[in-house]
C-alpha atoms as a PDB file:
ATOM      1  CA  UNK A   1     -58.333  94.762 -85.816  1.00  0.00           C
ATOM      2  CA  UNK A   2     -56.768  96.992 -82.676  1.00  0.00           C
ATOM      3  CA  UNK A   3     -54.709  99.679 -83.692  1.00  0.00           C
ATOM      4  CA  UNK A   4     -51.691  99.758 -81.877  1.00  0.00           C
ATOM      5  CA  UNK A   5     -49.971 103.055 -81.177  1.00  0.00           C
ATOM      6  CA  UNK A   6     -46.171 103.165 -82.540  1.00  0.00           C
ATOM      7  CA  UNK A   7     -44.955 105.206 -79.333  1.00  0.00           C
ATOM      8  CA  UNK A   8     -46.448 103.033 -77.074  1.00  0.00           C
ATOM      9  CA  UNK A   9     -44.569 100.223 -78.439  1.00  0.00           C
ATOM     10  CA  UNK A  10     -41.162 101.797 -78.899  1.00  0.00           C
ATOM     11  CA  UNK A  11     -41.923 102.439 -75.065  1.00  0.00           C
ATOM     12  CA  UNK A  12     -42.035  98.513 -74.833  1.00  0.00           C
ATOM     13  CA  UNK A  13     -39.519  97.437 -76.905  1.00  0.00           C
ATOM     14  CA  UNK A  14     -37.081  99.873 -74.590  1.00  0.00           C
ATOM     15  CA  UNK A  15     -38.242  98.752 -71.285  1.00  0.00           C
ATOM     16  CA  UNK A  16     -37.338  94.888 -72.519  1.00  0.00           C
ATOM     17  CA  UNK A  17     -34.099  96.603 -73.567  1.00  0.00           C
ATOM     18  CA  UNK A  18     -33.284  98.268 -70.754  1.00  0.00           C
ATOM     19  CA  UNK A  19     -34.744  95.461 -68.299  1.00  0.00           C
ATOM     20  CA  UNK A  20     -32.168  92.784 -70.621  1.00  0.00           C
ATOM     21  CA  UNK A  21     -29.087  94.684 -70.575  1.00  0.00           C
ATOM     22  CA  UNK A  22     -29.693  95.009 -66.173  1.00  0.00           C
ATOM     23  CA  UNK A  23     -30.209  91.159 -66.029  1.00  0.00           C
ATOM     24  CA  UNK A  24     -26.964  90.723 -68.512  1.00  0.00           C
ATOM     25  CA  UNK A  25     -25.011  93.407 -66.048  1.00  0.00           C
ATOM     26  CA  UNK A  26     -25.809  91.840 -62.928  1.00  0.00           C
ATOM     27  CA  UNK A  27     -25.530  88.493 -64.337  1.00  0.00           C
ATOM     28  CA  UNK A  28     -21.931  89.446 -65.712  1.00  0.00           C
ATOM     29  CA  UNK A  29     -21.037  91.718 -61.842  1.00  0.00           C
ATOM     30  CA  UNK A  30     -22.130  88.525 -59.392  1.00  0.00           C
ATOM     31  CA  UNK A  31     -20.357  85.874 -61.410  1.00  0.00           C
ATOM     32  CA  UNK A  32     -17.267  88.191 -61.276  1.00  0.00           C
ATOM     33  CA  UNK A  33     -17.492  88.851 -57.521  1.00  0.00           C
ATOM     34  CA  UNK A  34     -18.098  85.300 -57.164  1.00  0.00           C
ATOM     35  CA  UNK A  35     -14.875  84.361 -59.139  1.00  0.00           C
ATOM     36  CA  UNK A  36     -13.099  86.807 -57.093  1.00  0.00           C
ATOM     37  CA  UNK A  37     -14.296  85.426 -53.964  1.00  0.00           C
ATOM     38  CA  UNK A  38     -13.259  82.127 -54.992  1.00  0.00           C
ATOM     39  CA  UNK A  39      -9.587  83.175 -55.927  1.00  0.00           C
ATOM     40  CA  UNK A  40      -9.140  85.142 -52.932  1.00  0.00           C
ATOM     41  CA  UNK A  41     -10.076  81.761 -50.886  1.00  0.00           C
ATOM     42  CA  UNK A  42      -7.138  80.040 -52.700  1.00  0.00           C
END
């Protein structure tokens, strides 16, 4: 069995955080722009 060192993965569990909440934020910032982009055409 391979012991696996608690700080090491609180490290990993808040990299995946960190990395998930950028993709939701840039997700959620394009589609915006791209909405605005698409009312300004209008």
């Amino acid at each position: 069995m391979v012991s696996v060192d608690p700080l090491f993965v609180f490290l990993l569990v808040v990299l995946l955080g960190l990395f998930f909440f950028g993709f939701l934020l840039v997700r959620r910032t394009l589609l915006g722009l791209r909405e605005g982009y698409e009312d300004g055409k209008r």
